[in-house]
Protein backbone atom coordinates (compact mmCIF):
# COMPACT_ATOMS: atom_id res chain seq x y z
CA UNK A 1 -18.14 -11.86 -2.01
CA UNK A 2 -21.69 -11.78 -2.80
CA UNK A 3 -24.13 -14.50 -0.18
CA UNK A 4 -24.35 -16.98 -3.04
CA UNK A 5 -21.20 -17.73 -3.50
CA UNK A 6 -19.92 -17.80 -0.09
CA UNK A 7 -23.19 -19.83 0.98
CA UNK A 8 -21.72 -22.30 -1.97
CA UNK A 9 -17.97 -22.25 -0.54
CA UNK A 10 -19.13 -23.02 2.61
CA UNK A 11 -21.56 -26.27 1.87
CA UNK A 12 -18.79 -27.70 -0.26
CA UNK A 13 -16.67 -27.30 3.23
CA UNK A 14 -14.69 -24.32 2.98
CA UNK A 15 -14.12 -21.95 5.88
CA UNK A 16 -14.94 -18.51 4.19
CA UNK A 17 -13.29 -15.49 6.26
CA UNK A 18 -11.54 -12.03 5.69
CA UNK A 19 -7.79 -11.72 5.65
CA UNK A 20 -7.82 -10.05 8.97
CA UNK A 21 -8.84 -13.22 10.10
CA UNK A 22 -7.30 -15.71 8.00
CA UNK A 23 -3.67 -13.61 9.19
CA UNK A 24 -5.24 -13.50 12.45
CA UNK A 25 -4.33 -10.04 12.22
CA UNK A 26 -5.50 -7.22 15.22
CA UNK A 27 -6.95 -4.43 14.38
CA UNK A 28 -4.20 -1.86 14.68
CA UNK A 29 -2.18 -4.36 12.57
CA UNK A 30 -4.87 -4.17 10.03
CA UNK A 31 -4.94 -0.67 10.01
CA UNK A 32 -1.05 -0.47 9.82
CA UNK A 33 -1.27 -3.34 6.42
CA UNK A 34 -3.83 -0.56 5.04
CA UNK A 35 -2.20 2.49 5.54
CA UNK A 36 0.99 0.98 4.07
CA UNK A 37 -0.56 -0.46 0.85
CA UNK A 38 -2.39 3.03 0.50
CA UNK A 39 1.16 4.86 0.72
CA UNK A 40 2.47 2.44 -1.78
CA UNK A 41 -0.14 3.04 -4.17
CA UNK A 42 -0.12 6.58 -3.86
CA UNK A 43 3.65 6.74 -4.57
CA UNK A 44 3.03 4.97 -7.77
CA UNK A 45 0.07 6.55 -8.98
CA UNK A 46 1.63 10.26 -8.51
CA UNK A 47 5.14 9.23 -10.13
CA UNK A 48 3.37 8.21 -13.12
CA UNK A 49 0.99 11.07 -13.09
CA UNK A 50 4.24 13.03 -13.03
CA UNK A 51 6.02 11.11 -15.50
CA UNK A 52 8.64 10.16 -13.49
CA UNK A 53 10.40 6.99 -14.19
CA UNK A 54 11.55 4.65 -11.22
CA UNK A 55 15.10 5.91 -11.72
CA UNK A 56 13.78 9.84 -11.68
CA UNK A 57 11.82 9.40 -8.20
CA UNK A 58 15.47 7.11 -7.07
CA UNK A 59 17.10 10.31 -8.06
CA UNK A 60 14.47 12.47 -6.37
CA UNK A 61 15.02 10.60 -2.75
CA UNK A 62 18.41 10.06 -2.81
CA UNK A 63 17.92 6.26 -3.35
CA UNK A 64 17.98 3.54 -5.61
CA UNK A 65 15.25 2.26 -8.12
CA UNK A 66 15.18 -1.40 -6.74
CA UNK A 67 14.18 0.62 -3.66
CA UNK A 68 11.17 2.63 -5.49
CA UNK A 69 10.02 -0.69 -7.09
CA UNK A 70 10.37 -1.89 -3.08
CA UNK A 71 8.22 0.50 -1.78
CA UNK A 72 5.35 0.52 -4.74
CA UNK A 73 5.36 -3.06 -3.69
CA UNK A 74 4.77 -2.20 0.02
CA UNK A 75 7.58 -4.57 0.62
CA UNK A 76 7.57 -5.01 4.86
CA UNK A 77 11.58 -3.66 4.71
CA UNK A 78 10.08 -0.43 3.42
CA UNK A 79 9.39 1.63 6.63
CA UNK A 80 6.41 3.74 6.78
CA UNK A 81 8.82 6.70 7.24
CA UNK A 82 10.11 6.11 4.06
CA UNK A 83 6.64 5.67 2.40
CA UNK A 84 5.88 9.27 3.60
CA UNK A 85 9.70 10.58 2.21
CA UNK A 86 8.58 8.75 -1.39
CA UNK A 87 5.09 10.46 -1.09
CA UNK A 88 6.63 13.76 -0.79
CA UNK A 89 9.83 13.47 -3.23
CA UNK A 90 6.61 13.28 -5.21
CA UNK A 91 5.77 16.62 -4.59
CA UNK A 92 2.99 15.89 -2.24
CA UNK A 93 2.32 18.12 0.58
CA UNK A 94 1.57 16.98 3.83
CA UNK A 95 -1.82 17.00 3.40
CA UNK A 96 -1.64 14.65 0.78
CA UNK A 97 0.46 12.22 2.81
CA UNK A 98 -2.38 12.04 5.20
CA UNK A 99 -5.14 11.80 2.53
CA UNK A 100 -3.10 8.76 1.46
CA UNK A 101 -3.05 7.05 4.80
CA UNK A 102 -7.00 6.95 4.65
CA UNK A 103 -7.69 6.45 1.03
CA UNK A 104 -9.88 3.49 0.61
């Protein structure tokens, strides 16, 4: 949010903040939120690089698609170890995983 804008929040009385703080969030909490929602949008953006529908990445994991559309979602049920099991049904070596966990 640019100084402007957040200068103009602010005088009109509202409290501008980050999520981290708005969730009142630690920082190894905030790290965990962004290394899940990385995962999840890794998973999606290499099944559709791959062409793979929900259903063929289900397949792939031994799963279900309601569960593929869970973990693109980042849904909190969706445990990291599974993130890293969707990431490499994709085909993604280890590597990749970890390159994931960082992406910005």
């Amino acid at each position: 949010m640019n100084a402007d804008k957040k200068r103009r929040l602010e005088a009109a009385g509202f409290k501008v903040g980050t999520t981290d703080e708005f969730l009142k969030l630690t920082p190894e909490e905030s790290a965990l939120v962004f290394m899940r929602l990385n995962l999840a949008k890794a998973v999606r953006r290499r099944r559709l690089a791959q062409h793979y529908s929900q259903i063929d990445l289900a397949q792939r994991l031994g799963s279900s698609q309601s569960r593929i559309a869970k973990i693109e979602a980042a849904e909190p049920e969706v445990s990291l170890d599974l993130l890293v099991r969707a990431m490499l049904a994709t085909g993604a070596a280890p590597r990749e995983v970890g390159r994931a966990l960082v992406a910005g």
